[in-house]
N, C-alpha and C. Protein backbone atom coordinates (compact mmCIF):
# COMPACT_ATOMS: atom_id res chain seq x y z
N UNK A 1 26.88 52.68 150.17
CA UNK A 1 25.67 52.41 149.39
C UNK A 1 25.56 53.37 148.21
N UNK A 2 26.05 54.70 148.34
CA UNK A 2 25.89 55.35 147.19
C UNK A 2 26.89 55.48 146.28
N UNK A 3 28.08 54.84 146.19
CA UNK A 3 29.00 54.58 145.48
C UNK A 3 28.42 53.46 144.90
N UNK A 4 27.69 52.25 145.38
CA UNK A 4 27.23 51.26 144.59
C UNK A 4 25.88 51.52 143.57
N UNK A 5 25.39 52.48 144.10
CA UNK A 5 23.98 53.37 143.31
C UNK A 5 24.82 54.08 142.21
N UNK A 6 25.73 55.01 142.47
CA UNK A 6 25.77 55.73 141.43
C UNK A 6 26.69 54.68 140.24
N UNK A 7 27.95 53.47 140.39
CA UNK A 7 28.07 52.50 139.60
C UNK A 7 27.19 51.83 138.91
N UNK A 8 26.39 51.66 139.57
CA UNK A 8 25.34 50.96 138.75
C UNK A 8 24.35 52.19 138.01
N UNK A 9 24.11 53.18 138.30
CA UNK A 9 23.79 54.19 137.03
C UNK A 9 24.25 54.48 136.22
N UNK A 10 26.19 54.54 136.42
CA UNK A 10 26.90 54.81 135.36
C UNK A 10 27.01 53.15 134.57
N UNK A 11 26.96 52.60 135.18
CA UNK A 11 27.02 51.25 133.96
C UNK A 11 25.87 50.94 132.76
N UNK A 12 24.64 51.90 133.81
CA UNK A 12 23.05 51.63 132.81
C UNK A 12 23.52 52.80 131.67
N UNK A 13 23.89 53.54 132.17
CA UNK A 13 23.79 54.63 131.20
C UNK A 13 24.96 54.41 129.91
N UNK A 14 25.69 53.83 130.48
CA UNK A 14 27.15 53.02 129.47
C UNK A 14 26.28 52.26 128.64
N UNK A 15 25.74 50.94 129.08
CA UNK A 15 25.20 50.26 128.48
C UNK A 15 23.88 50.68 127.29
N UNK A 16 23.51 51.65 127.70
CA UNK A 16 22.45 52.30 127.03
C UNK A 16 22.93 53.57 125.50
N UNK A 17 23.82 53.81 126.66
CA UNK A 17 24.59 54.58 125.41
C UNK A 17 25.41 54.10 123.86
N UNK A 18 25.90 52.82 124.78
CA UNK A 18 26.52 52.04 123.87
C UNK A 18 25.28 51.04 122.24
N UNK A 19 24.35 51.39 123.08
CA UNK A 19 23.28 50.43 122.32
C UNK A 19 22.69 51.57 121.29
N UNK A 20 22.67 52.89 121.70
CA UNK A 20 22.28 54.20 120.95
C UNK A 20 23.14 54.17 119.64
N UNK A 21 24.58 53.89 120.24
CA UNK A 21 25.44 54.45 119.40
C UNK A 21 25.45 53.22 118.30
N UNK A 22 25.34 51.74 118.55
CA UNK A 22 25.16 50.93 117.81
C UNK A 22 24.06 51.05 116.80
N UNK A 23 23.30 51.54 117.27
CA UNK A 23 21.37 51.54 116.39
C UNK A 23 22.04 52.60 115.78
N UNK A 24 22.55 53.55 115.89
CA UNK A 24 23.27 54.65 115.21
C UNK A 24 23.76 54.20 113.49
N UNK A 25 24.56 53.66 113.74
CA UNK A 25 26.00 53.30 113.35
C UNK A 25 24.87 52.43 112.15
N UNK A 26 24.15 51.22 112.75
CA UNK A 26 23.38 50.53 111.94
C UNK A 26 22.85 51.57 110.66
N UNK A 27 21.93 51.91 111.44
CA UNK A 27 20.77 53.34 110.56
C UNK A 27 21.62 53.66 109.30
N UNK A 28 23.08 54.31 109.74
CA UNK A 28 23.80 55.22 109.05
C UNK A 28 24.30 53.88 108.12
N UNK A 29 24.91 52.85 108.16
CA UNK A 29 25.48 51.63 107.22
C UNK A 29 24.03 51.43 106.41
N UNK A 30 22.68 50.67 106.88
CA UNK A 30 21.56 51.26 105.91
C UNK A 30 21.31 52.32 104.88
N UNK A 31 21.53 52.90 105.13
CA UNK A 31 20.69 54.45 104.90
C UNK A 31 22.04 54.84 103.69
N UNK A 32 23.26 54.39 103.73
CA UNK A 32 24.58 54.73 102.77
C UNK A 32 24.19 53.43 101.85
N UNK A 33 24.39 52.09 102.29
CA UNK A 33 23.80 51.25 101.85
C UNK A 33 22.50 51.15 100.01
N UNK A 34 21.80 52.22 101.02
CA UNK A 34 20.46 52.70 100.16
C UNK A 34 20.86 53.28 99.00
N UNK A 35 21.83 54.41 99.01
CA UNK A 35 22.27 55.78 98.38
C UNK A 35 23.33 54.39 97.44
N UNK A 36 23.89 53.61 98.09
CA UNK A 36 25.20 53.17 96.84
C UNK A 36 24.51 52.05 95.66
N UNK A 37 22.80 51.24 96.41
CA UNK A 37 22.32 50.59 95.48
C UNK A 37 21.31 51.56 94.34
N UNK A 38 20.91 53.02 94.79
CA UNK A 38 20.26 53.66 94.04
C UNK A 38 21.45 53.86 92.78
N UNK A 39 22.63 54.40 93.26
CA UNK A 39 23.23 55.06 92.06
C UNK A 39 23.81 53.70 91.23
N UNK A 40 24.14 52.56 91.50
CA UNK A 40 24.16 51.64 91.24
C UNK A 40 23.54 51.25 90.07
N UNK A 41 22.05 51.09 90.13
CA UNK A 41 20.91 51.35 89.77
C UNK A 41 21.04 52.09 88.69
N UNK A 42 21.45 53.51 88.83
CA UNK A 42 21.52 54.51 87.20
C UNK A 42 22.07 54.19 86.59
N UNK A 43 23.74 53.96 87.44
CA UNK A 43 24.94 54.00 86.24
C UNK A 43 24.19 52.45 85.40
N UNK A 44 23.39 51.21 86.03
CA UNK A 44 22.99 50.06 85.05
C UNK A 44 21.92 50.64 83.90
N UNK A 45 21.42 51.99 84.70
CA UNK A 45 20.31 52.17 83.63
C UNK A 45 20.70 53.05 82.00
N UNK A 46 21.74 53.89 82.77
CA UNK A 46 22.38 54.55 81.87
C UNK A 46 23.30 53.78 80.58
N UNK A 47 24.06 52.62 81.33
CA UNK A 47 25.02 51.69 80.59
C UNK A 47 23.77 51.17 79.30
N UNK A 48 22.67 50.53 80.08
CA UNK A 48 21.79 50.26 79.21
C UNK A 48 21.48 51.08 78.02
N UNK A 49 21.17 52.34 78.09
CA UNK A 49 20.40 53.22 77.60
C UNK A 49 21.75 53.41 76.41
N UNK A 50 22.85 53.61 76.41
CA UNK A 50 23.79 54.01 75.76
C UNK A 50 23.95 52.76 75.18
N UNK A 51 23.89 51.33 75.37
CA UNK A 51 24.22 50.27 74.42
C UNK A 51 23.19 50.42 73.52
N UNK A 52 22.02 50.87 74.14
CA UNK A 52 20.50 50.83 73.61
C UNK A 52 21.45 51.83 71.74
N UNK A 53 21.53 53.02 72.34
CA UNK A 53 21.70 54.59 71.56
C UNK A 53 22.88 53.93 70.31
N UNK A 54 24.08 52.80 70.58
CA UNK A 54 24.81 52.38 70.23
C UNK A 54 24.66 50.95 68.96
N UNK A 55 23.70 50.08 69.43
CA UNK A 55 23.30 49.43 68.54
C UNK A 55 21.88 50.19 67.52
N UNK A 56 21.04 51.05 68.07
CA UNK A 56 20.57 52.07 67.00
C UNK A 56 21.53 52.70 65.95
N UNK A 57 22.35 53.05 66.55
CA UNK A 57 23.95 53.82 65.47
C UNK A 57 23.92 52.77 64.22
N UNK A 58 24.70 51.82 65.15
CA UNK A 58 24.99 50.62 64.25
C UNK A 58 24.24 50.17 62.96
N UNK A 59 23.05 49.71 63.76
CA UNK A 59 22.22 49.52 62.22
C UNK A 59 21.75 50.97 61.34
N UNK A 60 22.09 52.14 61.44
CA UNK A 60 22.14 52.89 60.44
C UNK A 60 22.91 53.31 59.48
């Protein structure tokens, strides 16, 4: 009986662990996710800003 108790604790705790490490893994693909559409984001704002600085040139 306690070989079947402690299997079945180690399977909850497998199973539980495994679900930690997934929500993990998620969070962290989000959260990088976040960081690659922010800079994303500049380098478009920057590209902008310099065509902006570039056609000012131009017409002078």
């Amino acid at each position: 009986m306690s070989l079947v108790v402690n299997f079945l604790v180690f399977a909850a705790g497998l199973v539980v662990g495994v679900g930690a490490t997934l929500l993990y893994i998620q969070y962290s693909m989000y959260s990088q996710v976040g960081k690659i559409e922010e800079q994303m984001k500049q380098v478009s704002d920057l590209e902008e800003n310099l065509m902006h600085e570039f056609d000012d040139e131009d017409r002078d």
